[in-house]
PDB file of N, CA and C in Angstrom:
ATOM      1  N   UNK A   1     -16.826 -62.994  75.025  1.00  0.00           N
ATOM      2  CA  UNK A   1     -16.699 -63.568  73.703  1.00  0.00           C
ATOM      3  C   UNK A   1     -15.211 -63.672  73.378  1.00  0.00           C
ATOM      4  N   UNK A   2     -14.948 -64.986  72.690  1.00  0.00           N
ATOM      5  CA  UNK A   2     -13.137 -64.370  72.298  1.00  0.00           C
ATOM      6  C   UNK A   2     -13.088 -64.957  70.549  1.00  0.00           C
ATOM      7  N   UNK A   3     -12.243 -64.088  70.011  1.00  0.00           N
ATOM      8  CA  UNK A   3     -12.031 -64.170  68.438  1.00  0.00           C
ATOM      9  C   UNK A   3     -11.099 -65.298  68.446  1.00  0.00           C
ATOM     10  N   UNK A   4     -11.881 -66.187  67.103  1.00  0.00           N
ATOM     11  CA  UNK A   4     -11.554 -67.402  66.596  1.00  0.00           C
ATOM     12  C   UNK A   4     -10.032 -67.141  65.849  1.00  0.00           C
ATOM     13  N   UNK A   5      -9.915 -65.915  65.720  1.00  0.00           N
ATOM     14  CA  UNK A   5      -8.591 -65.798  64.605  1.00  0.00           C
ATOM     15  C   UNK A   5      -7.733 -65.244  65.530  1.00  0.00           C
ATOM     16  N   UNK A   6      -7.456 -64.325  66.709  1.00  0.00           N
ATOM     17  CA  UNK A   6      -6.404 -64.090  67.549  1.00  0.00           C
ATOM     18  C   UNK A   6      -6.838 -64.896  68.536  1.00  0.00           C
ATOM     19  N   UNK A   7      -7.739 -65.621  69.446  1.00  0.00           N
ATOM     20  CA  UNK A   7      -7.295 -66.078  70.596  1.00  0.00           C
ATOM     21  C   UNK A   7      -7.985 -64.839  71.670  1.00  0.00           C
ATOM     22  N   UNK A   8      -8.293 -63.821  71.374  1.00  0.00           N
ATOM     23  CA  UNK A   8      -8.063 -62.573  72.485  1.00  0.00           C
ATOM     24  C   UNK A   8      -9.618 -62.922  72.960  1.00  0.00           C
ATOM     25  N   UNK A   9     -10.144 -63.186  73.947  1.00  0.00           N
ATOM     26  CA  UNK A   9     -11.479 -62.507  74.600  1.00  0.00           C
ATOM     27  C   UNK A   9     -11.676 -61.179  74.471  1.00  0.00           C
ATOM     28  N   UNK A  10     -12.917 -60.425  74.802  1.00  0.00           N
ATOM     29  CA  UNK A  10     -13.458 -59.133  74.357  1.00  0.00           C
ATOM     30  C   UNK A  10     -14.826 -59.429  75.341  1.00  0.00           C
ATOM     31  N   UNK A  11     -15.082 -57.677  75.904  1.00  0.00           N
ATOM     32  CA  UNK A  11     -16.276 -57.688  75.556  1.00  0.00           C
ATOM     33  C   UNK A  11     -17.086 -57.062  74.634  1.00  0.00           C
ATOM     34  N   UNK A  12     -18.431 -57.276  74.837  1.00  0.00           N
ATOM     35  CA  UNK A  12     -19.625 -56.414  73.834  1.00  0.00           C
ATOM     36  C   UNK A  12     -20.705 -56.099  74.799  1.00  0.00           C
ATOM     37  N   UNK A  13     -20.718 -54.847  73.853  1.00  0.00           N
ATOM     38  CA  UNK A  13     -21.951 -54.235  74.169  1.00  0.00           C
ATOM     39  C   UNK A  13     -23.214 -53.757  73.871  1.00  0.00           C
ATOM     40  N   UNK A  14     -24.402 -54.098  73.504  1.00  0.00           N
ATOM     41  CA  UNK A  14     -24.827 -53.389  72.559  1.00  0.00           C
ATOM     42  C   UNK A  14     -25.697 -52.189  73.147  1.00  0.00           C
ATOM     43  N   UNK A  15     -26.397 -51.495  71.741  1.00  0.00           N
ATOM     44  CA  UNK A  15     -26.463 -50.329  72.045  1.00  0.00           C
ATOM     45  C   UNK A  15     -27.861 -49.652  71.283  1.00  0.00           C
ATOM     46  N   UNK A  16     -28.574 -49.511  72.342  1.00  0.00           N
ATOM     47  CA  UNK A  16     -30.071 -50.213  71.551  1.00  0.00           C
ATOM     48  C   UNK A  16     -30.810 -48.517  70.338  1.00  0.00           C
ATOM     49  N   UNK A  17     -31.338 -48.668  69.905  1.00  0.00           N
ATOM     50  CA  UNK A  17     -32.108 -47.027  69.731  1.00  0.00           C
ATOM     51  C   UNK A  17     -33.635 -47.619  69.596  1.00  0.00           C
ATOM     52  N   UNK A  18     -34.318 -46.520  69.698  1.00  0.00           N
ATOM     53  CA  UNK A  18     -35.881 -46.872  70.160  1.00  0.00           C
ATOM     54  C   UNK A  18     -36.534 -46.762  68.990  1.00  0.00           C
ATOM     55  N   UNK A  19     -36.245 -47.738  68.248  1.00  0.00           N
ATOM     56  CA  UNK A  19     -36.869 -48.079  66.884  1.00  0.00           C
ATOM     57  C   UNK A  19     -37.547 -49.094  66.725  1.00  0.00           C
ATOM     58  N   UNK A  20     -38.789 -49.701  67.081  1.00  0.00           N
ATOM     59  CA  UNK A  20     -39.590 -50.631  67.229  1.00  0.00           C
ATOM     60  C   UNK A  20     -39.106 -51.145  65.822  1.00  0.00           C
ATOM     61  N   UNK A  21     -39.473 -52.654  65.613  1.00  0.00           N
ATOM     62  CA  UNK A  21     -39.658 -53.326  64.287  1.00  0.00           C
ATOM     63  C   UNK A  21     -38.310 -53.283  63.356  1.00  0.00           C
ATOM     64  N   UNK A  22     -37.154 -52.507  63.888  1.00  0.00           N
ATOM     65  CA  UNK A  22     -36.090 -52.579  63.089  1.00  0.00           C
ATOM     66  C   UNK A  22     -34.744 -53.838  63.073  1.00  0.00           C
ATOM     67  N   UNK A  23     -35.074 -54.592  63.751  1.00  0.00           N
ATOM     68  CA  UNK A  23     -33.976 -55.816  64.320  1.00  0.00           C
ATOM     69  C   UNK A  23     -33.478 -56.178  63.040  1.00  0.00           C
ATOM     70  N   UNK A  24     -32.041 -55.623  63.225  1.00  0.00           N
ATOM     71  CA  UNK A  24     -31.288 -56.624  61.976  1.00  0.00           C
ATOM     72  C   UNK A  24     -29.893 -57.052  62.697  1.00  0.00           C
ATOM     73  N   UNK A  25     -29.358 -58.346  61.588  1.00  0.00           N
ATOM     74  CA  UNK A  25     -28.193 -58.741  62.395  1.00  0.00           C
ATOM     75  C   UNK A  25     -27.045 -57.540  62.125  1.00  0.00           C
ATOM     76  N   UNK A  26     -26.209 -57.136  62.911  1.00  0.00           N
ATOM     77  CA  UNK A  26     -25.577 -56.185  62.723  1.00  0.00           C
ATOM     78  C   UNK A  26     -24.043 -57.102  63.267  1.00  0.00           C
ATOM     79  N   UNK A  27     -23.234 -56.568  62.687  1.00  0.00           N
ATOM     80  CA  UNK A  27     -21.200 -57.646  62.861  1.00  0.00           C
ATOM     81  C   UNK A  27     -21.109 -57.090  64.449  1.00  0.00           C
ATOM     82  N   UNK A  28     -20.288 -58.426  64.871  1.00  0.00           N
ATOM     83  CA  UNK A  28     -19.533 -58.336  65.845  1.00  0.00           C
ATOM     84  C   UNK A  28     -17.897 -58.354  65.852  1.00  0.00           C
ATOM     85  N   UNK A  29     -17.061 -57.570  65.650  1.00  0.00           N
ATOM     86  CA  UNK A  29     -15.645 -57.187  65.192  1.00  0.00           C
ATOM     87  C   UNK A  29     -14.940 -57.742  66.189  1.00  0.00           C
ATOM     88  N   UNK A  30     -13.654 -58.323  66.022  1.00  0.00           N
ATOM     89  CA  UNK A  30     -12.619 -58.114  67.496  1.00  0.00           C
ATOM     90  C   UNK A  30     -12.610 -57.155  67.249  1.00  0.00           C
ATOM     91  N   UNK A  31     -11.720 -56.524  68.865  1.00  0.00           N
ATOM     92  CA  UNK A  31     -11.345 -54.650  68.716  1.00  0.00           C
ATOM     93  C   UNK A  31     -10.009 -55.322  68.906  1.00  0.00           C
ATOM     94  N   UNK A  32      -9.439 -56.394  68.629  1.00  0.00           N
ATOM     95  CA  UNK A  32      -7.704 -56.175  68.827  1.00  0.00           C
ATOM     96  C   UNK A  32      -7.582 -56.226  67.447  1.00  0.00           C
ATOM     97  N   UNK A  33      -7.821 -57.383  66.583  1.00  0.00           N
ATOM     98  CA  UNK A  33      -7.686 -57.738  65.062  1.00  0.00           C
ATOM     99  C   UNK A  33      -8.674 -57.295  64.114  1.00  0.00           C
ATOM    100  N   UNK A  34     -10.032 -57.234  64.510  1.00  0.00           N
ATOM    101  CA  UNK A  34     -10.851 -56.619  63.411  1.00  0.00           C
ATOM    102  C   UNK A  34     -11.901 -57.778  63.147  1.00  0.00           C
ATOM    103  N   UNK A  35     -11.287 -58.933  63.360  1.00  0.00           N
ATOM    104  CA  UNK A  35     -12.700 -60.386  62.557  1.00  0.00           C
ATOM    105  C   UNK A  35     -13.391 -60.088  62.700  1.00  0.00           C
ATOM    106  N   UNK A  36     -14.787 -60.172  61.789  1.00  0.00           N
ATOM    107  CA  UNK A  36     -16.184 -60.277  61.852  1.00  0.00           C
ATOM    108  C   UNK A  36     -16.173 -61.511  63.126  1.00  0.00           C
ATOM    109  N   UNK A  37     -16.578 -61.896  64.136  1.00  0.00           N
ATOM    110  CA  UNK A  37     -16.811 -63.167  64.771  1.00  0.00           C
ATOM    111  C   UNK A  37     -17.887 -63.750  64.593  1.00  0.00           C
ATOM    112  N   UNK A  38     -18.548 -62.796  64.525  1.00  0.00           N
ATOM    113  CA  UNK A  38     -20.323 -63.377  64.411  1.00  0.00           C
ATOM    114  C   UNK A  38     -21.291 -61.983  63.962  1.00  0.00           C
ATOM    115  N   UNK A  39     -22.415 -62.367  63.877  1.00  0.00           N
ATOM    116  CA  UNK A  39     -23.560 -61.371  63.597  1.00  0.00           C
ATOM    117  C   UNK A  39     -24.492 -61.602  64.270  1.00  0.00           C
ATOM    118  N   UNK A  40     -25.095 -60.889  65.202  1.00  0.00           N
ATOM    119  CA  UNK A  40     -25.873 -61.131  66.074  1.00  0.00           C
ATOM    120  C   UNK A  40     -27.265 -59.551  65.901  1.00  0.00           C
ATOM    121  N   UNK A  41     -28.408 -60.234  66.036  1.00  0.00           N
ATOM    122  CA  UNK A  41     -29.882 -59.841  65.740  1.00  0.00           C
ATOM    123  C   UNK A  41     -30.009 -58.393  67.296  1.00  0.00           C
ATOM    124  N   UNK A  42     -29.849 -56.950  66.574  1.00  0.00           N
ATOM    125  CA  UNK A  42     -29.965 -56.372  67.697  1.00  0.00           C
ATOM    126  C   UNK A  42     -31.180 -54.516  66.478  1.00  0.00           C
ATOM    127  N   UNK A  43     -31.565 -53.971  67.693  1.00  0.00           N
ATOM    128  CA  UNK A  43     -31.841 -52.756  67.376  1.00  0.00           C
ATOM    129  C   UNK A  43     -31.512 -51.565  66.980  1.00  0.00           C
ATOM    130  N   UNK A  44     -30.294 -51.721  67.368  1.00  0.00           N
ATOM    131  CA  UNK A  44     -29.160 -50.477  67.384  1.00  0.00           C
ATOM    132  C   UNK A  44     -27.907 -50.970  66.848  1.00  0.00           C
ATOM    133  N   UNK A  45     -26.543 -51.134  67.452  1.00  0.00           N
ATOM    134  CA  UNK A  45     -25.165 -51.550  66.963  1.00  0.00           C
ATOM    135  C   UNK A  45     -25.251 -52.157  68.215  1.00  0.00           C
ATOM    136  N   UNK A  46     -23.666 -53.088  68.200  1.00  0.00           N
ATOM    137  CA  UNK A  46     -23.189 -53.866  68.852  1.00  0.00           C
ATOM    138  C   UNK A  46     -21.354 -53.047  68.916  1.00  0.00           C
ATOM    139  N   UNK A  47     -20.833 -53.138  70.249  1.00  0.00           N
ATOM    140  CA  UNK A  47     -19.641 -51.993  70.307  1.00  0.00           C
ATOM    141  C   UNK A  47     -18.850 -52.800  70.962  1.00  0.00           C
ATOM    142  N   UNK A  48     -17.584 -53.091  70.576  1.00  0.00           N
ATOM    143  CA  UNK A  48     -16.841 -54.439  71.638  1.00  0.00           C
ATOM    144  C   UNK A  48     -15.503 -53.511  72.289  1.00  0.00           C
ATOM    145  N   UNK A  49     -14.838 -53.963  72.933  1.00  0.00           N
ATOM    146  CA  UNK A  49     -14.310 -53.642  73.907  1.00  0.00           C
ATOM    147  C   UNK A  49     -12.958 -54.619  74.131  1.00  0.00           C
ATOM    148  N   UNK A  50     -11.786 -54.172  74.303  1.00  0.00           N
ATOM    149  CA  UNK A  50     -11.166 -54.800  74.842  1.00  0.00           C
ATOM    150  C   UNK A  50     -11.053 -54.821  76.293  1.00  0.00           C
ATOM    151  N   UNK A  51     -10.453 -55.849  76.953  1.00  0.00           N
ATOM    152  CA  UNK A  51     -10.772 -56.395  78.349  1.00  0.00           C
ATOM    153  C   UNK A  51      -9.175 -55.834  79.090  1.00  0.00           C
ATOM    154  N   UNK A  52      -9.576 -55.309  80.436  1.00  0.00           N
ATOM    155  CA  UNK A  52      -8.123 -55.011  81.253  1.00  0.00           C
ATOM    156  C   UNK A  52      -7.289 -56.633  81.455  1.00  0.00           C
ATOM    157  N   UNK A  53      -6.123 -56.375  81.660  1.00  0.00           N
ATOM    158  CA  UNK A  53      -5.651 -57.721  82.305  1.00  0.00           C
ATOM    159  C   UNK A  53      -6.103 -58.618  83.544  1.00  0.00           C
ATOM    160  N   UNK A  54      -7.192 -57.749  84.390  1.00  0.00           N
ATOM    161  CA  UNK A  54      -7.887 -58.479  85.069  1.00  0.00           C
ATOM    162  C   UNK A  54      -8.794 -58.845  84.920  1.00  0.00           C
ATOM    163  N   UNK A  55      -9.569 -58.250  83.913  1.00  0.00           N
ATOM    164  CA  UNK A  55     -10.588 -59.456  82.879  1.00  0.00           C
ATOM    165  C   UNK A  55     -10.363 -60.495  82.546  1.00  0.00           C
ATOM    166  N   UNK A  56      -9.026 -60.171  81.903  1.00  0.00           N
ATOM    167  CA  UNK A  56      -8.939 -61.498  80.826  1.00  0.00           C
ATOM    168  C   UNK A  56      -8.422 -62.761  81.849  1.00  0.00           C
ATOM    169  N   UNK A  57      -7.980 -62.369  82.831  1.00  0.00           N
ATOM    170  CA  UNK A  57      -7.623 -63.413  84.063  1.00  0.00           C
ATOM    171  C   UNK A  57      -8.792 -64.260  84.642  1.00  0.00           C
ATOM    172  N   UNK A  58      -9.660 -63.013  84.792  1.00  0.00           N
ATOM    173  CA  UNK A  58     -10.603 -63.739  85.365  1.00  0.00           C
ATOM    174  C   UNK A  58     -11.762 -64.693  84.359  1.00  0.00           C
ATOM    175  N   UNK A  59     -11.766 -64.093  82.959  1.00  0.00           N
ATOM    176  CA  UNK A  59     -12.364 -64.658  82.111  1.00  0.00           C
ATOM    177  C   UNK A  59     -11.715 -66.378  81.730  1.00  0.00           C
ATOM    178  N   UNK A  60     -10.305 -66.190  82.022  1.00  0.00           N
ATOM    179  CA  UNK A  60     -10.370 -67.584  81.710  1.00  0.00           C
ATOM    180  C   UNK A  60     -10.162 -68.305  82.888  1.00  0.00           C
ATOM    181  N   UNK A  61      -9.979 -67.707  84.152  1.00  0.00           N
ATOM    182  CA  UNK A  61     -10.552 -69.343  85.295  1.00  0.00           C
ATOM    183  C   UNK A  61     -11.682 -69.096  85.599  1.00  0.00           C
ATOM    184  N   UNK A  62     -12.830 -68.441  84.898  1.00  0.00           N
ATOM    185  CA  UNK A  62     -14.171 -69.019  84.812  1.00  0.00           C
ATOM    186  C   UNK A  62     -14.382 -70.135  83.822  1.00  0.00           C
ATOM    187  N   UNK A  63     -13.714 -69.445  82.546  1.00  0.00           N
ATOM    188  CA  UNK A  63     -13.678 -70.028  81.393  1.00  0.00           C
ATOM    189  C   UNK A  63     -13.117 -72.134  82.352  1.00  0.00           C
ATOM    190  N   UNK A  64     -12.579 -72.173  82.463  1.00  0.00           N
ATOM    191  CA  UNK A  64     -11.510 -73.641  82.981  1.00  0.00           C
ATOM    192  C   UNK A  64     -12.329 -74.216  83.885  1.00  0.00           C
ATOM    193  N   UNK A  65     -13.662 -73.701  84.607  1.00  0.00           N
ATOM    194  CA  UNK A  65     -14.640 -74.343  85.727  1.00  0.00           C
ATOM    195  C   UNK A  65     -15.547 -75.549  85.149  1.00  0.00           C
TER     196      UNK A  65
END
């Protein structure tokens, strides 16, 4: 995923708990700047991550295919 307001890719993770019937949208944050990016429908939380420099390398010449 990458934030609309820095530019940075990220990943996410989410992070389920065994609560049948509870799905709500819960925020997806950058972890460099903070933006909400999105809200996405999960059980548990959603936990993002910043990416090593060989992520983010490889994320964008996939990204360019």
């Amino acid at each position: 995923m990458e934030c609309p307001e820095c530019n940075k890719p990220f990943k996410v993770t989410e992070y389920n708990l065994a609560m049948p019937g509870t799905k709500e949208k819960e925020p997806v944050n950058c972890p460099y700047c903070g933006h909400e990016v999105t809200e996405m429908v999960s059980n548990g939380w959603w936990n993002t991550h910043k990416m090593s420099d060989v992520e983010i390398e490889k994320y964008y010449r996939n990204k360019s295919k």
